[in-house]
C-alpha atoms as a PDB file:
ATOM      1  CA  UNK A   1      18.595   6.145  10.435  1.00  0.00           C
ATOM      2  CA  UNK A   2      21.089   7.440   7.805  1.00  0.00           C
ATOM      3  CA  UNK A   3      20.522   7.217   4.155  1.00  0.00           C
ATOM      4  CA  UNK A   4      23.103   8.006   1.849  1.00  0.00           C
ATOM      5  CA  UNK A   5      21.708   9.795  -1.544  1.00  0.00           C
ATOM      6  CA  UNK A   6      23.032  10.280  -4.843  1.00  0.00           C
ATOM      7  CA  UNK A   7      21.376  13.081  -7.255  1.00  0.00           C
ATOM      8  CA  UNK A   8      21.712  12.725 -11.033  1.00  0.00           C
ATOM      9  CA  UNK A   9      20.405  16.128 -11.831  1.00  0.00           C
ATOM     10  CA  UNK A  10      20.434  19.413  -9.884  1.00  0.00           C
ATOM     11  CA  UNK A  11      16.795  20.088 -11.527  1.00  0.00           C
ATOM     12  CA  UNK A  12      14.719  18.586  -8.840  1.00  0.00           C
ATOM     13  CA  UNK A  13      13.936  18.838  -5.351  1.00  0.00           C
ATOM     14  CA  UNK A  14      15.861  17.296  -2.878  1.00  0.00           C
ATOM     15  CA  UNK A  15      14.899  14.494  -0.180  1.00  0.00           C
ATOM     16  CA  UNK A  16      13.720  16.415   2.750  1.00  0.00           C
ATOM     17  CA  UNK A  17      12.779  14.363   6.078  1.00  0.00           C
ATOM     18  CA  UNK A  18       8.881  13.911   6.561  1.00  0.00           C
ATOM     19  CA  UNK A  19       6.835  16.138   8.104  1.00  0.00           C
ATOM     20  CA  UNK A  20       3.344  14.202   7.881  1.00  0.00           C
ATOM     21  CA  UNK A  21       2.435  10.326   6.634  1.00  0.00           C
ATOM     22  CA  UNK A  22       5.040   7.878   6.331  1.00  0.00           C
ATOM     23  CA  UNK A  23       6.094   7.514   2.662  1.00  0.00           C
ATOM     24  CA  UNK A  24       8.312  10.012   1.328  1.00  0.00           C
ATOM     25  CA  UNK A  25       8.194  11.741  -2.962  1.00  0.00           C
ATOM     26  CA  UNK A  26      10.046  10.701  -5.526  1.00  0.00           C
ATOM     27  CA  UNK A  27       9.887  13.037  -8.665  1.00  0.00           C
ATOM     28  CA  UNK A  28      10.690  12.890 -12.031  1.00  0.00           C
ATOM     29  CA  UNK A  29      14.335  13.601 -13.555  1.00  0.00           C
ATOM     30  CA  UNK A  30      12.952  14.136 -16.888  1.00  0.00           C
ATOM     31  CA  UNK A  31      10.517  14.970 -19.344  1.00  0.00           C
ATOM     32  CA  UNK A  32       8.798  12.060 -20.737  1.00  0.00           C
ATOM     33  CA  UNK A  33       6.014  12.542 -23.030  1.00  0.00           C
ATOM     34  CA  UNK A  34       3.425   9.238 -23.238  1.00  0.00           C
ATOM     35  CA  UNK A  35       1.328   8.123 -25.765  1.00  0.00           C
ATOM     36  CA  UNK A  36      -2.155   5.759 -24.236  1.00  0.00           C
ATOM     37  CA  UNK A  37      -0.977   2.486 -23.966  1.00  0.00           C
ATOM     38  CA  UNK A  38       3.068   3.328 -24.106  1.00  0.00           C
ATOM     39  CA  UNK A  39       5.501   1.962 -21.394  1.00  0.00           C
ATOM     40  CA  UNK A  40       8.414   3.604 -19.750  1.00  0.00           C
ATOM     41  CA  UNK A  41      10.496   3.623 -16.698  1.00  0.00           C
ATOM     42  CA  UNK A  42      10.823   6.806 -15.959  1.00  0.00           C
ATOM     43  CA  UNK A  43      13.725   7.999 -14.070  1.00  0.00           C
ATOM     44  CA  UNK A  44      13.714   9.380 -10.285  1.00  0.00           C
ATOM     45  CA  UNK A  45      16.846  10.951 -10.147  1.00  0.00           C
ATOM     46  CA  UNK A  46      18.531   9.103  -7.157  1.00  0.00           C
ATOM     47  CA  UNK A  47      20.415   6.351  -6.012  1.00  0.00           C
ATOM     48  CA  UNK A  48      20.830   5.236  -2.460  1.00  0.00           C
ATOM     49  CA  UNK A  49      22.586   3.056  -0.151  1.00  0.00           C
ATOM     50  CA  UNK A  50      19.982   1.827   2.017  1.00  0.00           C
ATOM     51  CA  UNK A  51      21.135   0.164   5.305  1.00  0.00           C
ATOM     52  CA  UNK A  52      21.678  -3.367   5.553  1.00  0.00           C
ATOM     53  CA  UNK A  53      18.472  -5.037   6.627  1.00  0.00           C
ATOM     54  CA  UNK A  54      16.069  -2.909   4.699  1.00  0.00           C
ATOM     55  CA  UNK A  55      14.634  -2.606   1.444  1.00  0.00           C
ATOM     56  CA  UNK A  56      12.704   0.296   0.072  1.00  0.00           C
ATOM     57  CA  UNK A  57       9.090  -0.056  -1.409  1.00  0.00           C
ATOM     58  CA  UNK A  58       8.032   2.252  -4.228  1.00  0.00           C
ATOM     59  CA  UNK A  59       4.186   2.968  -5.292  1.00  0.00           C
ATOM     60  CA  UNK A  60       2.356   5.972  -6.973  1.00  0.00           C
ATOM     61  CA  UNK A  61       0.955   8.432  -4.994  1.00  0.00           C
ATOM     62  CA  UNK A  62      -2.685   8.732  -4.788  1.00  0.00           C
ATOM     63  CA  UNK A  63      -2.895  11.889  -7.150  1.00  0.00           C
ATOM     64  CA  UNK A  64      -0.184  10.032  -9.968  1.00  0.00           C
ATOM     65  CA  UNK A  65      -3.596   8.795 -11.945  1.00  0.00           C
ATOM     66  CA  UNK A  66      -5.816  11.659 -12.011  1.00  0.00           C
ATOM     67  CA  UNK A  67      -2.859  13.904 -12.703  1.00  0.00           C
ATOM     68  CA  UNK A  68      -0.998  12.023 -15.283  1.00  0.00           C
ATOM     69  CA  UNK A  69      -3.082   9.193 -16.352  1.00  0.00           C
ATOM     70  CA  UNK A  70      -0.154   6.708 -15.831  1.00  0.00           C
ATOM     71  CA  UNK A  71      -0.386   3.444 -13.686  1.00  0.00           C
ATOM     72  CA  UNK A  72       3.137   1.724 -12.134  1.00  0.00           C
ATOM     73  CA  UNK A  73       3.177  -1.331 -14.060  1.00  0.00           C
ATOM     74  CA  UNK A  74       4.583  -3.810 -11.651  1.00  0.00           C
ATOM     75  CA  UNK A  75       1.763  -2.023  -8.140  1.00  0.00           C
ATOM     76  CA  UNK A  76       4.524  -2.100  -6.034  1.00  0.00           C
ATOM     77  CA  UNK A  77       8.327  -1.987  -6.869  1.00  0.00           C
ATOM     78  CA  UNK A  78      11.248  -3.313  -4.279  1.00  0.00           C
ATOM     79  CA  UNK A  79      14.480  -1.818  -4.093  1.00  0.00           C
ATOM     80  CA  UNK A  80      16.711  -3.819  -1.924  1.00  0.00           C
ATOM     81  CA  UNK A  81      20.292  -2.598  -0.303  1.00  0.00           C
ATOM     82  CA  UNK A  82      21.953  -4.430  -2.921  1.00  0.00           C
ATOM     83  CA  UNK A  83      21.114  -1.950  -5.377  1.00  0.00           C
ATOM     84  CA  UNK A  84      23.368   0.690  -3.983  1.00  0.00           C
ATOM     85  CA  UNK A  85      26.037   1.543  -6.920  1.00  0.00           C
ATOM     86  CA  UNK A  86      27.220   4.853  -8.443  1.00  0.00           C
ATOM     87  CA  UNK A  87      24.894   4.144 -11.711  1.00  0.00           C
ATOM     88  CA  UNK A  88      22.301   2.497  -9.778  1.00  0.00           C
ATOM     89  CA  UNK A  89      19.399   4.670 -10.683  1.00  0.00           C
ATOM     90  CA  UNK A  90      15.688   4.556  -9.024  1.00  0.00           C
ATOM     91  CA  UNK A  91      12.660   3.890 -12.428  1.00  0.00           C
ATOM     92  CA  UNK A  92       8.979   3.813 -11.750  1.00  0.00           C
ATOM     93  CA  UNK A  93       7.902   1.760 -14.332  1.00  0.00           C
ATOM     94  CA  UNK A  94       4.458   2.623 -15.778  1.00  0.00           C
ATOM     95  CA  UNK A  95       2.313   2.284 -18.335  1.00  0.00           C
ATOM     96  CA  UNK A  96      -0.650   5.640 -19.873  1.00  0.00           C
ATOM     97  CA  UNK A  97      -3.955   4.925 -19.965  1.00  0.00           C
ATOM     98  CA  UNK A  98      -4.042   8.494 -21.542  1.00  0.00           C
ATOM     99  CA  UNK A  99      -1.837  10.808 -23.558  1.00  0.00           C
ATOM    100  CA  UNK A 100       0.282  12.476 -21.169  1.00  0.00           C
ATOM    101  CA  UNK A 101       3.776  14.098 -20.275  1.00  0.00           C
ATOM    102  CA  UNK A 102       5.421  14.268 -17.405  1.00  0.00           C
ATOM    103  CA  UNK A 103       7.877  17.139 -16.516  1.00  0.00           C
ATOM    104  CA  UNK A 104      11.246  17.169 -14.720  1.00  0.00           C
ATOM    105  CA  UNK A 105      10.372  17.394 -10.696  1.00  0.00           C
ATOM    106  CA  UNK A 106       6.498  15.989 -10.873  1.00  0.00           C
ATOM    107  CA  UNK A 107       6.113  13.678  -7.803  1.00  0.00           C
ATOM    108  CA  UNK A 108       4.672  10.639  -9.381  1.00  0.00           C
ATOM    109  CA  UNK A 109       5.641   8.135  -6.874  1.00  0.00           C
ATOM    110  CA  UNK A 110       6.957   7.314  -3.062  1.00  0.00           C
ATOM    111  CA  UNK A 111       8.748   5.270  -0.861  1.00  0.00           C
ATOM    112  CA  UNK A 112       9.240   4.217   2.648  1.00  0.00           C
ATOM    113  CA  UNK A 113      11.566   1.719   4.281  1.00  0.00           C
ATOM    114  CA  UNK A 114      11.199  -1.458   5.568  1.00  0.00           C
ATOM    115  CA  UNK A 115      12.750  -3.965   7.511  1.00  0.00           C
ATOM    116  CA  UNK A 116      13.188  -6.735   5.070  1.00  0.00           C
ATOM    117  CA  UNK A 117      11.624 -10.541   5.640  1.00  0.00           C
ATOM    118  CA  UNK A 118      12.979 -12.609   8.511  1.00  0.00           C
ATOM    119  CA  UNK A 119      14.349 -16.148   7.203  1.00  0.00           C
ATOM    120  CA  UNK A 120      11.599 -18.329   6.985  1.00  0.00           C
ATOM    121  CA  UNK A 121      11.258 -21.872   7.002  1.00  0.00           C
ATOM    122  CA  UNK A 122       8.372 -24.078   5.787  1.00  0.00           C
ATOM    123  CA  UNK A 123       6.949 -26.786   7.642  1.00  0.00           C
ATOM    124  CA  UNK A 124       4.471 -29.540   5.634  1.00  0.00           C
ATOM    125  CA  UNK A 125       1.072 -30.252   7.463  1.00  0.00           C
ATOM    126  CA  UNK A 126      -1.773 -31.981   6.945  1.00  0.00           C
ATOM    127  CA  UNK A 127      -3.890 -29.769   8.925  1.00  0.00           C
ATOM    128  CA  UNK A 128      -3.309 -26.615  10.222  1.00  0.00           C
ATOM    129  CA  UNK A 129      -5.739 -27.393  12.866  1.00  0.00           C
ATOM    130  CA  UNK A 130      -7.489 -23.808  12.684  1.00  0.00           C
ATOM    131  CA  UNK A 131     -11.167 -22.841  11.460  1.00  0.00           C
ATOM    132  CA  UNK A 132     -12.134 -21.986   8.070  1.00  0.00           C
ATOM    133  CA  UNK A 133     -12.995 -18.249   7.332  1.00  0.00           C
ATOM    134  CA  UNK A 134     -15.617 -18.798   5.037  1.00  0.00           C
ATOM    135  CA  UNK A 135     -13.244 -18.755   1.550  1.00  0.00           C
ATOM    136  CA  UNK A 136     -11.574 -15.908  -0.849  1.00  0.00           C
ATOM    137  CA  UNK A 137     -12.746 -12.364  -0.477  1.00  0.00           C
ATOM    138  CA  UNK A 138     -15.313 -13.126   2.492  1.00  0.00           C
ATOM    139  CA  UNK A 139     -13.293 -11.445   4.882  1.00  0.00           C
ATOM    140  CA  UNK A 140     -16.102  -8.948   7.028  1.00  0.00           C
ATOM    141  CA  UNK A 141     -18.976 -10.438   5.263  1.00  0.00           C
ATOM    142  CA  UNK A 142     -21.504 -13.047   7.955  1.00  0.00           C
END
């Protein structure tokens, strides 16, 4: 699969295919500095074209808390191949439980692609006909 990538900035590392795990770095483009509690969306430094058929799905990395004290305010962000244009630029939204700064080419999030939903269509029951597991957040327990 081909990706097409745009770069705002020569300051950080490029894309480079994956060598281990399946979700690939995003870094930072610039220097934000965070007080606790602030918000920002800070910018990655890319744009893409993704294929059509696929969307992109962007969380932090495990280390993003204990090395910057941020968490990505929305858990999980979607990019889908609509968002493909020359100004189209890749955020992470988050939010600092600490003071903090972030500087230009700090991996603070990643992405992998995915095939996006099937159509679906809904059909109204009165039963679905199947046993009950036991209720929310029972799942493992006898």
């Amino acid at each position: 699969m081909e990706i097409k990538i745009k770069y705002f900035t020569d300051k950080i590392e490029k894309i480079a295919p994956i060598q281990k795990g399946n979700w690939i770095d995003l870094r930072a483009s610039e220097r934000v500095e965070l007080k606790k509690g602030d918000f920002a969306l800070i910018p990655l430094g890319v744009a893409m074209e993704l294929p059509k058929g696929y969307e992109a799905h962007i969380a932090p990395r495990s280390s993003t808390y204990k090395n910057f004290g941020i968490i990505q305010a929305n858990s999980v962000g979607i990019v889908d191949n609509s968002y493909c244009g020359d100004n189209d630029m890749w955020r992470c939204p988050v939010i600092a439980m600490r003071d903090t700064v972030i500087d230009i080419n700090d991996r603070i999030c990643q992405f992998r692609v995915m095939e996006i939903q099937p159509e679906i269509e809904f059909k109204i029951v009165e039963s679905l006909g199947n046993e009950d597991r036991g209720g929310f957040g029972t799942t493992g327990k006898n």
